[in-house]
Protein backbone atom coordinates (compact mmCIF):
# COMPACT_ATOMS: atom_id res chain seq x y z
CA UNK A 1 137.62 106.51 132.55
CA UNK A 2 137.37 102.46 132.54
CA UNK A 3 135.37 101.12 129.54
CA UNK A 4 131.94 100.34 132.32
CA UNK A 5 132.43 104.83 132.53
CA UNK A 6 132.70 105.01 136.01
CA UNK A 7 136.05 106.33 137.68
CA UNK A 8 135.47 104.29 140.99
CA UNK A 9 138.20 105.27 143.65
CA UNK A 10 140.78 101.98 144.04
CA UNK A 11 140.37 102.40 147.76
CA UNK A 12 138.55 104.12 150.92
CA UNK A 13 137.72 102.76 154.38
CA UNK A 14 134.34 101.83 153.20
CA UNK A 15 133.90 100.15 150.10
CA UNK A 16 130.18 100.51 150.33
CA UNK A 17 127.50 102.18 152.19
CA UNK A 18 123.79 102.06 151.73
CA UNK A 19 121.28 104.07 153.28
CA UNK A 20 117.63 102.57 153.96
CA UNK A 21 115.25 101.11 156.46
CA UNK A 22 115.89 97.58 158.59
CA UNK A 23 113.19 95.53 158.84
CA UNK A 24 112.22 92.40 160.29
CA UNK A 25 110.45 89.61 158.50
CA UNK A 26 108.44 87.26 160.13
CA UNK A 27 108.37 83.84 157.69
CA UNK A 28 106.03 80.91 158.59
CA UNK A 29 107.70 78.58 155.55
CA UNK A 30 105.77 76.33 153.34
CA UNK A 31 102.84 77.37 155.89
CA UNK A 32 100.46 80.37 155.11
CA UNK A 33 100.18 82.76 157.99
CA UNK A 34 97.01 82.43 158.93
CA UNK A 35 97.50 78.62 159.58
CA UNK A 36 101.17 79.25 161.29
CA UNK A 37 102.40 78.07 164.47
CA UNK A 38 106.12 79.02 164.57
CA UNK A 39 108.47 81.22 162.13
CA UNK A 40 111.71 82.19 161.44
CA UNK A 41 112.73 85.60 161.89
CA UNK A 42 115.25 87.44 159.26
CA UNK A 43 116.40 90.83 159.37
CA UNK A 44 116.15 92.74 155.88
CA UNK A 45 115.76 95.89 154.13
CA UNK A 46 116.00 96.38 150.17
CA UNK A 47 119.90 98.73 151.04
CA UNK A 48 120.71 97.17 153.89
CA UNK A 49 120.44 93.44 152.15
CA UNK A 50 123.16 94.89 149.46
CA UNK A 51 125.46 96.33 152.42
CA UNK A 52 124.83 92.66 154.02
CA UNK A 53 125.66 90.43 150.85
CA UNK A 54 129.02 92.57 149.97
CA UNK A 55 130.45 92.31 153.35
CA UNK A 56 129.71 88.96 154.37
CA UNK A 57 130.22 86.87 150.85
CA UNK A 58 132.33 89.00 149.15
CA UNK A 59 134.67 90.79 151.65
CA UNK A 60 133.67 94.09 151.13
CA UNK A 61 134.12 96.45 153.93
CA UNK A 62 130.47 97.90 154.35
CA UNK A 63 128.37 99.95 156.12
CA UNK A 64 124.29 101.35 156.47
CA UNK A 65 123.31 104.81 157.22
CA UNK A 66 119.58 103.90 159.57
CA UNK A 67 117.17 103.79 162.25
CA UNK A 68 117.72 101.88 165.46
CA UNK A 69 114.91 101.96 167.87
CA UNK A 70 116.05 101.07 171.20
CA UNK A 71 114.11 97.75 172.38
CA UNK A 72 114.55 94.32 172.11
CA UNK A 73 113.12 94.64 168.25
CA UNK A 74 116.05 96.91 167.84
CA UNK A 75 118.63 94.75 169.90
CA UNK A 76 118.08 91.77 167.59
CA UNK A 77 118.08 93.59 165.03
CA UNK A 78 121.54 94.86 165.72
CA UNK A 79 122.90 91.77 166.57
CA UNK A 80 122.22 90.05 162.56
CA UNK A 81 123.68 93.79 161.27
CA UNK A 82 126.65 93.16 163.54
CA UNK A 83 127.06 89.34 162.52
CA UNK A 84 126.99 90.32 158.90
CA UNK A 85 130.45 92.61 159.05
CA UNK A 86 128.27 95.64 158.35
CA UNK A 87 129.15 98.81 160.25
CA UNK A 88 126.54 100.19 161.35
CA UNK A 89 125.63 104.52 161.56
CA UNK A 90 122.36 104.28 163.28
CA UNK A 91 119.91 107.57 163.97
CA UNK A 92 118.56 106.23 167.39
CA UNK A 93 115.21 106.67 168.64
CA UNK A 94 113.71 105.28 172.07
CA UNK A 95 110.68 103.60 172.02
CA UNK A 96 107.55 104.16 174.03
CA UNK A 97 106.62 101.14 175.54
CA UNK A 98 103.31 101.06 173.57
CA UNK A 99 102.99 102.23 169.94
CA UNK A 100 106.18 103.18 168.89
CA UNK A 101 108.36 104.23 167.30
CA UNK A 102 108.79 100.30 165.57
CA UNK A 103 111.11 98.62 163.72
CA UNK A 104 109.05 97.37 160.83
CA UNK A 105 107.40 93.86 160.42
CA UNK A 106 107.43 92.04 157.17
CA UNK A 107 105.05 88.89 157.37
CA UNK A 108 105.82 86.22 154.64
CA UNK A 109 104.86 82.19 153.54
CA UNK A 110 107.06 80.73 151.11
CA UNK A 111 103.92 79.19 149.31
CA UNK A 112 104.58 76.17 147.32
CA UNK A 113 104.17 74.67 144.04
CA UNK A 114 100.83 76.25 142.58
CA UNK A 115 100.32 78.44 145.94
CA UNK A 116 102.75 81.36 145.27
CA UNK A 117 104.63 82.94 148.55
CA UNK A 118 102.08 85.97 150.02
CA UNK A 119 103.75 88.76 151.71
CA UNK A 120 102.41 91.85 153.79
CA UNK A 121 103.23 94.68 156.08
CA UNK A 122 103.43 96.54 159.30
CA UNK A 123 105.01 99.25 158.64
CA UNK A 124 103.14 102.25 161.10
CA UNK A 125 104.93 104.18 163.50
CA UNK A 126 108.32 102.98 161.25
CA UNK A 127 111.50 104.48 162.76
CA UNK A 128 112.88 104.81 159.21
CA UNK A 129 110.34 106.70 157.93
CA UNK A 130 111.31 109.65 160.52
CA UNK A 131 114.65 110.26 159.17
CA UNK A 132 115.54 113.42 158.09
CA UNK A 133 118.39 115.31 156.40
CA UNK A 134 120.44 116.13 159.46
CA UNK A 135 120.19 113.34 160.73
CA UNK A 136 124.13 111.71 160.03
CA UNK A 137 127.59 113.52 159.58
CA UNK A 138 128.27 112.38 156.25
CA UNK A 139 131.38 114.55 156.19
CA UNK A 140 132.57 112.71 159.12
CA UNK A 141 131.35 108.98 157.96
CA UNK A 142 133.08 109.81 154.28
CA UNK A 143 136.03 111.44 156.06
CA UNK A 144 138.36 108.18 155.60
CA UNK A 145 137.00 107.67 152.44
CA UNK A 146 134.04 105.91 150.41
CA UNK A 147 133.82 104.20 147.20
CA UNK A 148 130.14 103.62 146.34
CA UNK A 149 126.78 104.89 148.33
CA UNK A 150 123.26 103.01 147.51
CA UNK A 151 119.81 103.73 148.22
CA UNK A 152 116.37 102.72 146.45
CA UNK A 153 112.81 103.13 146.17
CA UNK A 154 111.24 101.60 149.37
CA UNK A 155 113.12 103.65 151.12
CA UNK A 156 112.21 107.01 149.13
CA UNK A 157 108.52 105.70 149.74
CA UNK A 158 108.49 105.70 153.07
CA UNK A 159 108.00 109.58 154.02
CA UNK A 160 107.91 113.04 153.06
CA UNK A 161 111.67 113.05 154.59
CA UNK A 162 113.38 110.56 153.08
CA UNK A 163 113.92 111.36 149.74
CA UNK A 164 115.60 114.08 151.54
CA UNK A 165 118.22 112.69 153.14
CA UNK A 166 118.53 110.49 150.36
CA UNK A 167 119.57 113.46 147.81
CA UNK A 168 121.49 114.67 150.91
CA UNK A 169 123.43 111.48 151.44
CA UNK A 170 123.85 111.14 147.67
CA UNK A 171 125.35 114.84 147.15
CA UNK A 172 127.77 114.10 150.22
CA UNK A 173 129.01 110.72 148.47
CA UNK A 174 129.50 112.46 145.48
CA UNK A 175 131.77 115.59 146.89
CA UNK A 176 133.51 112.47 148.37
CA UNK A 177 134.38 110.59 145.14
CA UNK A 178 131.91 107.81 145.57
CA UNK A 179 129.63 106.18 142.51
CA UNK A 180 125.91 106.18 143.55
CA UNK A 181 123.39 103.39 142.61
CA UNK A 182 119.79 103.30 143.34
CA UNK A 183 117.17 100.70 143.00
CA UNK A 184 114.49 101.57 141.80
CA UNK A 185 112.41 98.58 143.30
CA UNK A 186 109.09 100.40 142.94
CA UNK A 187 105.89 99.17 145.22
CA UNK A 188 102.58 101.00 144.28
CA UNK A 189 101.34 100.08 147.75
CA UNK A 190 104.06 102.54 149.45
CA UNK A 191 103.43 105.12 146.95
CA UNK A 192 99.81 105.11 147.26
CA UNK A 193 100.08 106.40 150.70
CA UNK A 194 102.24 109.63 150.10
CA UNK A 195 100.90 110.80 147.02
CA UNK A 196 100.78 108.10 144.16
CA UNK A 197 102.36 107.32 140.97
CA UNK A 198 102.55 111.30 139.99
CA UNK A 199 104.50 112.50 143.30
CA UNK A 200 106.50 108.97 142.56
CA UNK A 201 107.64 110.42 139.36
CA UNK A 202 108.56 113.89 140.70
CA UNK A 203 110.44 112.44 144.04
CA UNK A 204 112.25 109.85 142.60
CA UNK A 205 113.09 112.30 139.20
CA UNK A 206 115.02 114.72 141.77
CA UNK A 207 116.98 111.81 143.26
CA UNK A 208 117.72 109.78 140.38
CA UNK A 209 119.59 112.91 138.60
CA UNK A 210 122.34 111.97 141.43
CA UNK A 211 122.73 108.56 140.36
CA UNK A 212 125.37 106.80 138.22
CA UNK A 213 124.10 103.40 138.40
CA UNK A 214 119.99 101.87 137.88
CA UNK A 215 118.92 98.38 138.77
CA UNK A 216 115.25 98.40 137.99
CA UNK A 217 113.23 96.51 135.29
CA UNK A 218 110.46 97.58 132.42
CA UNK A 219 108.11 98.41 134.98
CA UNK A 220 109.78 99.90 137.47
CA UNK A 221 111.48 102.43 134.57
CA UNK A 222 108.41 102.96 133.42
CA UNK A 223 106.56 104.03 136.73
CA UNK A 224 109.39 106.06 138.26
CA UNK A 225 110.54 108.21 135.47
CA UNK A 226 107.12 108.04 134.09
CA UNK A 227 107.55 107.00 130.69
CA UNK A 228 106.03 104.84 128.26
CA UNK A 229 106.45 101.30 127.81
CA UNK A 230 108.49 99.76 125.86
CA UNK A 231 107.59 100.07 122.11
CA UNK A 232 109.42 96.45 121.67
CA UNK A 233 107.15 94.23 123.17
CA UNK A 234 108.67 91.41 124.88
CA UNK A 235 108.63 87.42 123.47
CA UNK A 236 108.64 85.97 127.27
CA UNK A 237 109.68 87.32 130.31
CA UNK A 238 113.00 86.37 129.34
CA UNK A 239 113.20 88.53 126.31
CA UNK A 240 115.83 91.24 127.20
CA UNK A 241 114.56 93.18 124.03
CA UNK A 242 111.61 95.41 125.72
CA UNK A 243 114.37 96.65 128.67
CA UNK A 244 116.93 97.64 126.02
CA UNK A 245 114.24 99.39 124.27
CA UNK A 246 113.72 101.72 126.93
CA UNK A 247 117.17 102.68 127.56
CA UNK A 248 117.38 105.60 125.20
CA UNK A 249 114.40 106.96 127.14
CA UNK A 250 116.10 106.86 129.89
CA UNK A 251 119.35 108.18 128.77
CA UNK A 252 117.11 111.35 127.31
CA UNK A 253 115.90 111.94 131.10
CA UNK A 254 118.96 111.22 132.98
CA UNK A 255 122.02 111.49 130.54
CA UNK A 256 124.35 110.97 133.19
CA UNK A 257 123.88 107.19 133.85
CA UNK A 258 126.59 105.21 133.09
CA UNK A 259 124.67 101.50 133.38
CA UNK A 260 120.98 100.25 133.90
CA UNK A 261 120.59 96.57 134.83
CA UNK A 262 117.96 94.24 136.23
CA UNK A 263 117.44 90.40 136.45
CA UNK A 264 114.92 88.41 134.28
CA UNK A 265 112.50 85.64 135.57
CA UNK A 266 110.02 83.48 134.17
CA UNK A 267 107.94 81.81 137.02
CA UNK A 268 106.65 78.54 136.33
CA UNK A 269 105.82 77.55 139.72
CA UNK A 270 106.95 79.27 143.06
CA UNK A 271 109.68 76.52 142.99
CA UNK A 272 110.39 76.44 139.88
CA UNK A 273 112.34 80.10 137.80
CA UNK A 274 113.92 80.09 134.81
CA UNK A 275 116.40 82.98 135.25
CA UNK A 276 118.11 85.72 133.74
CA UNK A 277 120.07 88.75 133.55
CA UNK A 278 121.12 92.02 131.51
CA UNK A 279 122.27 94.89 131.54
CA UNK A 280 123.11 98.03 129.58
CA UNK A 281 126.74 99.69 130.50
CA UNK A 282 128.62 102.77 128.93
CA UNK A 283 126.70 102.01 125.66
CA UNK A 284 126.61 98.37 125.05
CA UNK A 285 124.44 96.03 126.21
CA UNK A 286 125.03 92.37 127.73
CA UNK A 287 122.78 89.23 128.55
CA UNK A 288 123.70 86.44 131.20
CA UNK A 289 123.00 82.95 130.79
CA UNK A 290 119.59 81.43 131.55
CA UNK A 291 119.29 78.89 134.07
CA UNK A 292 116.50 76.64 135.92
CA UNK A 293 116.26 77.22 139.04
CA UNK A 294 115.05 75.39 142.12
CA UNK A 295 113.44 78.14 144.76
CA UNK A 296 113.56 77.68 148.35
CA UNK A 297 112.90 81.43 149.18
CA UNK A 298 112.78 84.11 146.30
CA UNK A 299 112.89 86.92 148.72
CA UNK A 300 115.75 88.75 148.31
CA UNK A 301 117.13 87.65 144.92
CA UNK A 302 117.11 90.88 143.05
CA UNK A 303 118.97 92.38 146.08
CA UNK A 304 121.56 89.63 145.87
CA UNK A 305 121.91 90.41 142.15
CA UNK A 306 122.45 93.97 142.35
CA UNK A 307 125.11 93.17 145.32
CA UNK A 308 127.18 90.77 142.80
CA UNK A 309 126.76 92.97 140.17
CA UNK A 310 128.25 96.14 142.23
CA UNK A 311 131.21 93.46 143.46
CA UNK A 312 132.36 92.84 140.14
CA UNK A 313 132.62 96.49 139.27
CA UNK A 314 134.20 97.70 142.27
CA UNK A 315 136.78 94.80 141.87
CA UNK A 316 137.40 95.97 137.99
CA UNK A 317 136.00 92.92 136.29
CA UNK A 318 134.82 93.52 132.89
CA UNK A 319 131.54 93.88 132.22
CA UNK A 320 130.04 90.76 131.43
CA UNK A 321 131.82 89.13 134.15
CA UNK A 322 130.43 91.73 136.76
CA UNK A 323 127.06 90.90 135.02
CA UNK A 324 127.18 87.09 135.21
CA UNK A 325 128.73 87.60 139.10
CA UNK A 326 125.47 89.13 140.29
CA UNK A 327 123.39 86.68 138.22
CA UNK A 328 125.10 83.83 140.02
CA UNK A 329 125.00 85.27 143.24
CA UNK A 330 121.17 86.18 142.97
CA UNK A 331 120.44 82.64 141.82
CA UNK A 332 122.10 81.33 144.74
CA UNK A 333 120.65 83.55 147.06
CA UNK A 334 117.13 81.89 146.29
CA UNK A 335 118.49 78.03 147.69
CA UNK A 336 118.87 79.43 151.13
CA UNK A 337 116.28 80.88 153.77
CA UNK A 338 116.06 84.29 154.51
CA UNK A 339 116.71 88.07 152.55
CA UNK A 340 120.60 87.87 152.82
CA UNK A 341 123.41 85.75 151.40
CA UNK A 342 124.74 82.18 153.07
CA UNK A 343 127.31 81.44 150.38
CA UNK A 344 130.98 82.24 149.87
CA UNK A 345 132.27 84.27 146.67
CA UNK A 346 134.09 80.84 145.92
CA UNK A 347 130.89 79.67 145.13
CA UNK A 348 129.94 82.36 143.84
CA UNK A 349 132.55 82.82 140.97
CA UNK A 350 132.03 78.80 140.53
CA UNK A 351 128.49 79.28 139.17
CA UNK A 352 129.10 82.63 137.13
CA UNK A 353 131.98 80.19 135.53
CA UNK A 354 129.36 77.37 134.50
CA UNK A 355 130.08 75.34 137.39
CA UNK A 356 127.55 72.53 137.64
CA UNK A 357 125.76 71.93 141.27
CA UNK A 358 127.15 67.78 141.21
CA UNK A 359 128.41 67.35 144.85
CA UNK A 360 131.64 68.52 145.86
CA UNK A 361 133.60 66.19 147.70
């Protein structure tokens, strides 16, 4: 057992699979929606983003367990999953011409300044929202081997089904030798629909006693597992203080995790962060630096944190230096468009190091 308390296999065809939802997001820039003329399309989805950043920055041989509908959505779609290096294990359905079933739309601005970014959904008829246990061979996808699974909470949101496969993907990773994260990235909207914050609790309680590794702040800990908040109330948003607080609660629920970590940010303006990391692993706890930083699009930053964060523990770094890899990565993450990394684990491990953002020549 390695001093982060995880025995993570050295090796397996797939260094990483996630299972979730792909979406497409629909993002008008600096321009609010209802004033927009043109947008940029980026393909996203809170697991799939993670699968995404591992393979295509940091080398990692990935994969994501999800729905493909069969259309031109779809085909496009397919097309970023393939161009990221992520190997794809799709449940296909065929779409009727009219209402479904969809790939989901994400609509987004970026705001600016004093405007902050507004985001919304189409989500009806979603493909991912049908799966079902059943649905994949995970004996067959694991049979070469697999060193960590992932899922979250949009995903468990989504349907009365998903949580099942979920547990059922997450009990098949776990015969297999894999670790299993979740994040718990908790949206009251989604959970409104299938029950609210009480079925939240009971759902995500049954999958979360699979899971060796949390990324999820104060809030999210406190609405999934349903507990109190923290009785250490926090300085700024940058106080790591009311998140360690909580940790024994959550150790009382789930005694089998072996780390909980999230980022922190203080928003002064939607371009401007101050931001943060921690993390509690195997018993101690550890803070990353604070930096400024200059937004171009937030979406997507937690993601790439969690994905740097899992990358530094699968490659055996020590645990502050897996922590300060997935702050730098998530910082970086924000200077580019779109939900999924543009930069190279050079860069990367520059940053985490202190590296300064002068011009390289």
């Amino acid at each position: 057992m390695s001093t982060i308390g995880l025995n993570i296999r050295p090796e397996g065809a797939l260094d990483f699979l996630s299972i979730g939802a792909l979406v497409h997001r629909l993002d008008t820039g600096v321009i609010p929606f209802r004033k927009a003329t043109e947008c940029q399309i980026h393909v996203s989805g809170g697991e799939y983003n993670c699968a995404a950043n591992l393979s295509d920055c940091f080398g990692l041989k990935t994969g994501v367990a999800t729905a493909m509908v069969d259309y031109p959505v779809g085909e496009m779609i397919n097309d970023r999953v393939k161009s990221m290096g992520v190997l794809p294990f799709y449940k296909h359905f065929k779409h009727n011409g009219v209402n479904g079933p969809n790939m989901a739309t994400v609509y987004s601005d970026r705001g600016q300044g004093v405007r902050p970014p507004v985001v919304f959904y189409n989500r009806a008829n979603e493909a991912g929202g049908l799966l079902k246990p059943g649905d994949f061979d995970w004996q067959e996808i694991f049979a070469s081997g697999i060193r960590w699974f992932h899922s979250g909470g949009i995903f468990a949101a989504l349907s009365e089904t998903t949580p099942e496969i979920i547990i059922e993907g997450m009990q098949a990773a776990k015969e297999a030798g894999a670790i299993v994260s979740f994040d718990l990235n908790y949206r009251a909207k989604l959970w409104n629909i299938v029950g609210g914050p009480k079925r939240a609790v009971a759902v995500l309680g049954r999958i979360l006693h699979n899971v060796d590794v949390l990324v999820g702040n104060e809030e999210d800990l406190q609405m999934s597992l349903g507990i109190p908040g923290p009785e250490v109330l926090a300085k700024s948003k940058l106080d790591p203080n009311a998140f360690f607080s909580m940790i024994n609660q959550v150790r009382e629920i789930l005694p089998q995790i072996k780390i909980v970590a999230t980022t922190l940010r203080e928003v002064h303006s939607t371009n401007r962060h101050s931001w943060s990391a921690v993390a509690w692993i195997n018993g101690n706890t550890f803070t990353a630096p604070t930096t400024e930083l200059d937004v171009y699009d937030r979406v997507g930053g937690g993601d790439g944190f969690a994905a740097g964060l899992f990358y530094g523990l699968l490659t055996g770094e020590e645990p502050e230096a897996a922590l300060r890899l997935g702050w730098a990565h998530g910082a970086l993450l924000t200077t580019f468009p779109g939900d999924t990394t543009m930069c190279s684990v050079d860069q990367v491990r520059a940053m985490a190091a202190g590296a300064s953002a002068r011009i390289q020549r």
